[in-house]
PDB file of N, CA and C in Angstrom:
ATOM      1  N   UNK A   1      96.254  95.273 104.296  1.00  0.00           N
ATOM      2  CA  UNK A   1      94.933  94.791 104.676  1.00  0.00           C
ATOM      3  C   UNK A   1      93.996  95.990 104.815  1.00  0.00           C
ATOM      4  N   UNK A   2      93.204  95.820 103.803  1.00  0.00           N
ATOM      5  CA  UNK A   2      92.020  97.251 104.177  1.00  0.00           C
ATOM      6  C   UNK A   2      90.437  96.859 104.921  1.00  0.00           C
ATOM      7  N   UNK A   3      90.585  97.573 105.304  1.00  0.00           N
ATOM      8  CA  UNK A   3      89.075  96.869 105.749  1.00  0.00           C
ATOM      9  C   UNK A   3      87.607  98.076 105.270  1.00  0.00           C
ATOM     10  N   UNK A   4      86.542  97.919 105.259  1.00  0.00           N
ATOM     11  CA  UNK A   4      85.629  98.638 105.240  1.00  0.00           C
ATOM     12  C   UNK A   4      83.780  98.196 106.097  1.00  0.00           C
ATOM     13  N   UNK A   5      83.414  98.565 106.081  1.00  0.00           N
ATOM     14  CA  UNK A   5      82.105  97.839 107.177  1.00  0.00           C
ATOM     15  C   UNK A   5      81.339  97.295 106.308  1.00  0.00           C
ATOM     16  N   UNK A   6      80.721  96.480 106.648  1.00  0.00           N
ATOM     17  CA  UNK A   6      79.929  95.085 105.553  1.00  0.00           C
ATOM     18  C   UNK A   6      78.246  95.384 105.619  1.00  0.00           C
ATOM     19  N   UNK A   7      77.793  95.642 105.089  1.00  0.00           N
ATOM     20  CA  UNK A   7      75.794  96.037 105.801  1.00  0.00           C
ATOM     21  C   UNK A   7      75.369  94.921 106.017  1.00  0.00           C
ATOM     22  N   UNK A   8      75.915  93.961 105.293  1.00  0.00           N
ATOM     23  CA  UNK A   8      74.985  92.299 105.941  1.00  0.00           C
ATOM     24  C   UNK A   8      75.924  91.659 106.690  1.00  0.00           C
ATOM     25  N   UNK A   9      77.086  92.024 107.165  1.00  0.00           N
ATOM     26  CA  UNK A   9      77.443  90.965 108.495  1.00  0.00           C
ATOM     27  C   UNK A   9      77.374  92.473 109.848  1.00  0.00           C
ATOM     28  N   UNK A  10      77.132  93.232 109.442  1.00  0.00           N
ATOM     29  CA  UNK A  10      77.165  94.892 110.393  1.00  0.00           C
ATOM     30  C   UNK A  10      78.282  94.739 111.088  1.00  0.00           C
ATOM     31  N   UNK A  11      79.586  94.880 110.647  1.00  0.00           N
ATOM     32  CA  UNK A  11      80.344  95.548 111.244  1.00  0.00           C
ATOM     33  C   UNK A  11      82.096  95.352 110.113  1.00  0.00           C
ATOM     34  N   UNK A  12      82.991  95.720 110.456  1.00  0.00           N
ATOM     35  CA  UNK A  12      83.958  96.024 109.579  1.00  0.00           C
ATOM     36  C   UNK A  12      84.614  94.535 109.477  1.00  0.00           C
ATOM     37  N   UNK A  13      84.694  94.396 108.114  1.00  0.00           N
ATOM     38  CA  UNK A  13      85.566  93.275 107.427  1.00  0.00           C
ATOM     39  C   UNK A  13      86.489  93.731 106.459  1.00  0.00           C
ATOM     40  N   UNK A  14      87.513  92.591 106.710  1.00  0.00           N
ATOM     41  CA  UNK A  14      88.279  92.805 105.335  1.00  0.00           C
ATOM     42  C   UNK A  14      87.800  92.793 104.048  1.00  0.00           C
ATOM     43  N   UNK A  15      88.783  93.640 103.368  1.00  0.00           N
ATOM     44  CA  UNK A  15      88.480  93.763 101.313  1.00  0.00           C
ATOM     45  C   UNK A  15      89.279  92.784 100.930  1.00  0.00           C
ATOM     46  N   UNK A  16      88.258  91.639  99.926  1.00  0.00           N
ATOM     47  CA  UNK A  16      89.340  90.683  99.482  1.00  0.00           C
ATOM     48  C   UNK A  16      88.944  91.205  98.113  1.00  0.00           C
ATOM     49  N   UNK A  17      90.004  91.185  97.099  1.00  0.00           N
ATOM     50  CA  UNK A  17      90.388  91.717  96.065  1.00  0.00           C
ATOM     51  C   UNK A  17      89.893  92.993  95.505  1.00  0.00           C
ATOM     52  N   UNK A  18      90.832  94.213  96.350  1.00  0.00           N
ATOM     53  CA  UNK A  18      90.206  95.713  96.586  1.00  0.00           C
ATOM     54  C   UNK A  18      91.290  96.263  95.421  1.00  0.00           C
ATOM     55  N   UNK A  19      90.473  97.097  94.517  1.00  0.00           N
ATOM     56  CA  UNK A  19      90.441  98.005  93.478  1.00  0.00           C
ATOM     57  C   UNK A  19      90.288  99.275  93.380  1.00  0.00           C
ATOM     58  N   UNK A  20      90.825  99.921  93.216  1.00  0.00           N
ATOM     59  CA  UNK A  20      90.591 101.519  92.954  1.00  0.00           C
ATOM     60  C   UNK A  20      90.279 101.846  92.241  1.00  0.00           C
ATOM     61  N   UNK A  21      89.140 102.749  92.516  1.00  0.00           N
ATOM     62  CA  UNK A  21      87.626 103.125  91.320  1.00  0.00           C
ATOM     63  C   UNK A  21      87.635 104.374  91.478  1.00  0.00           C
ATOM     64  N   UNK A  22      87.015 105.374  91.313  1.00  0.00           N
ATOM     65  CA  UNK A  22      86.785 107.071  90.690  1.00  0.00           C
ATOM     66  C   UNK A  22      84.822 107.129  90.782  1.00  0.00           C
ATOM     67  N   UNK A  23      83.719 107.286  91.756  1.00  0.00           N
ATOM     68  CA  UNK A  23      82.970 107.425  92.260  1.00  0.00           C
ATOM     69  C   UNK A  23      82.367 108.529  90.887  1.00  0.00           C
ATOM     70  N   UNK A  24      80.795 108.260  90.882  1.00  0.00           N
ATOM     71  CA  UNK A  24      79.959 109.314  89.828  1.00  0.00           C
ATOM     72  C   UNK A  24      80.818 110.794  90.396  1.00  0.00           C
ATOM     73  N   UNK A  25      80.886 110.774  91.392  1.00  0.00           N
ATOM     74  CA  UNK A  25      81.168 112.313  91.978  1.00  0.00           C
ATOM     75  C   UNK A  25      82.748 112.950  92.199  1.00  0.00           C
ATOM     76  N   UNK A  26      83.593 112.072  91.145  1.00  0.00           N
ATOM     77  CA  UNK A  26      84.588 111.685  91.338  1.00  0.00           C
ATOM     78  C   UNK A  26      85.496 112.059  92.521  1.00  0.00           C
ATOM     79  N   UNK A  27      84.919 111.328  93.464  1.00  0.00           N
ATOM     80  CA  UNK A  27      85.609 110.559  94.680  1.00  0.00           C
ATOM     81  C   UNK A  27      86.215 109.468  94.569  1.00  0.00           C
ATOM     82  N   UNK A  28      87.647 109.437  95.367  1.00  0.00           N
ATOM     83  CA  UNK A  28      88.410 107.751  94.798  1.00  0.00           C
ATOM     84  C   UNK A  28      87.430 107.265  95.992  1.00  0.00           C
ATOM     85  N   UNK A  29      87.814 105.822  95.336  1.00  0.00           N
ATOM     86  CA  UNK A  29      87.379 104.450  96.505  1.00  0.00           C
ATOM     87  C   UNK A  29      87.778 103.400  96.299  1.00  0.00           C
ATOM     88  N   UNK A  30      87.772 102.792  97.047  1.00  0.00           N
ATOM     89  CA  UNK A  30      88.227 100.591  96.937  1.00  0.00           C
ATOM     90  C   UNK A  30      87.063 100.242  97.069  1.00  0.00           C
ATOM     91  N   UNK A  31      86.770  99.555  95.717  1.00  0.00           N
ATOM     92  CA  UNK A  31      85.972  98.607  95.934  1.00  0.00           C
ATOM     93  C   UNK A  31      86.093  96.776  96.083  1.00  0.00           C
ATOM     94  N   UNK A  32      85.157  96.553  96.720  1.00  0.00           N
ATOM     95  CA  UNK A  32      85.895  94.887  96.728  1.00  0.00           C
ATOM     96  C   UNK A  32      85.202  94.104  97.290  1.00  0.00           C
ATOM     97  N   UNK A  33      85.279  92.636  97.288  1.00  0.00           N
ATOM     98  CA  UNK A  33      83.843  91.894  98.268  1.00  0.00           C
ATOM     99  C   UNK A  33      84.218  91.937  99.764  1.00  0.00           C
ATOM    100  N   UNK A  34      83.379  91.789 100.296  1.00  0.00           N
ATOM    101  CA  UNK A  34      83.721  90.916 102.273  1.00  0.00           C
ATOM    102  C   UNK A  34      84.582  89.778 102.039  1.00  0.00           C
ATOM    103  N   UNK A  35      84.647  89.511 102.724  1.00  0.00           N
ATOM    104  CA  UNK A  35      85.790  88.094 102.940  1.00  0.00           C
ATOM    105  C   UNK A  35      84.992  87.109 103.612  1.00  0.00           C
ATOM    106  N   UNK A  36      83.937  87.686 104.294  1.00  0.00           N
ATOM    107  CA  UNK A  36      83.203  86.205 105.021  1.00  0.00           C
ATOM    108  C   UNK A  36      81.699  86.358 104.322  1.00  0.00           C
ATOM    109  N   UNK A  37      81.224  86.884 103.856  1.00  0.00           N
ATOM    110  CA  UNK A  37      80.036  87.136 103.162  1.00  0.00           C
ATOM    111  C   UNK A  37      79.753  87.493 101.610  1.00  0.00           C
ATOM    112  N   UNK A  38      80.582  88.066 101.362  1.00  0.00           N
ATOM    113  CA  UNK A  38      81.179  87.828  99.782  1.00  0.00           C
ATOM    114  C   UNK A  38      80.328  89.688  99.052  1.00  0.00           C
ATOM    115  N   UNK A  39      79.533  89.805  99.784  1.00  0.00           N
ATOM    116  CA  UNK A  39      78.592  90.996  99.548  1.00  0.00           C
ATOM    117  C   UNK A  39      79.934  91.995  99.064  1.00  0.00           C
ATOM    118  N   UNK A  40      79.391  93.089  97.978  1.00  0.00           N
ATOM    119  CA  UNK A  40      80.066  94.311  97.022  1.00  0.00           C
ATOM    120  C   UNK A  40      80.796  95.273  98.434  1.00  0.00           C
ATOM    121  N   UNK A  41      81.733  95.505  99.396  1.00  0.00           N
ATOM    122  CA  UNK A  41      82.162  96.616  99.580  1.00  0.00           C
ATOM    123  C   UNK A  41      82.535  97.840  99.572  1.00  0.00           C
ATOM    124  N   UNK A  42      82.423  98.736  99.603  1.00  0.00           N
ATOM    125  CA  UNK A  42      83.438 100.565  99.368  1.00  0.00           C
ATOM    126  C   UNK A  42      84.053 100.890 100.910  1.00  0.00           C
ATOM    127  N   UNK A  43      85.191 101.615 100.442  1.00  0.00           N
ATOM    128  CA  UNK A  43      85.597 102.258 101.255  1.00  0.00           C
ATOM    129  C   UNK A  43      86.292 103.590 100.749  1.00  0.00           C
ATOM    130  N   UNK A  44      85.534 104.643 101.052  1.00  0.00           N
ATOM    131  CA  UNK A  44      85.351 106.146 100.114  1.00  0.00           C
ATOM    132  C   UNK A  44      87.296 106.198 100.490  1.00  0.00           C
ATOM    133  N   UNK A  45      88.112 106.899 100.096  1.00  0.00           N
ATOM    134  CA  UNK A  45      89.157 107.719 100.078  1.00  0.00           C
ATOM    135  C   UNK A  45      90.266 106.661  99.631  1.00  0.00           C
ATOM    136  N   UNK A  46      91.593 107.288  99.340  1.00  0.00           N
ATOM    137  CA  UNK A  46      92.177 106.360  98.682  1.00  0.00           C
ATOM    138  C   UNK A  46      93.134 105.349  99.461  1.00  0.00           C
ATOM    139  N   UNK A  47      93.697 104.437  98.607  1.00  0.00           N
ATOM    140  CA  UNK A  47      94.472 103.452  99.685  1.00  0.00           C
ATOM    141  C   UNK A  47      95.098 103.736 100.793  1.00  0.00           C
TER     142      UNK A  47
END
């Protein structure tokens, strides 16, 4: 279970279907939606 902080519910939710991506600056990250709001997530570093 990963979680990362949501900007439209303000405060940390779970990643539902979190992916590992490589950032312009190549930084890893998970990306993935909220679980109660559905809004794009990150959470910078790796799993």
């Amino acid at each position: 279970m990963v979680q990362a902080f949501c900007v439209k519910c303000k405060k940390k939710q779970e990643i539902k279907n979190p992916t590992q991506v490589t950032l312009k600056n190549k930084r890893p990250a998970i990306k993935g939606t909220c679980a109660v709001c559905g809004t794009t997530i990150y959470k910078i570093g790796k799993a």
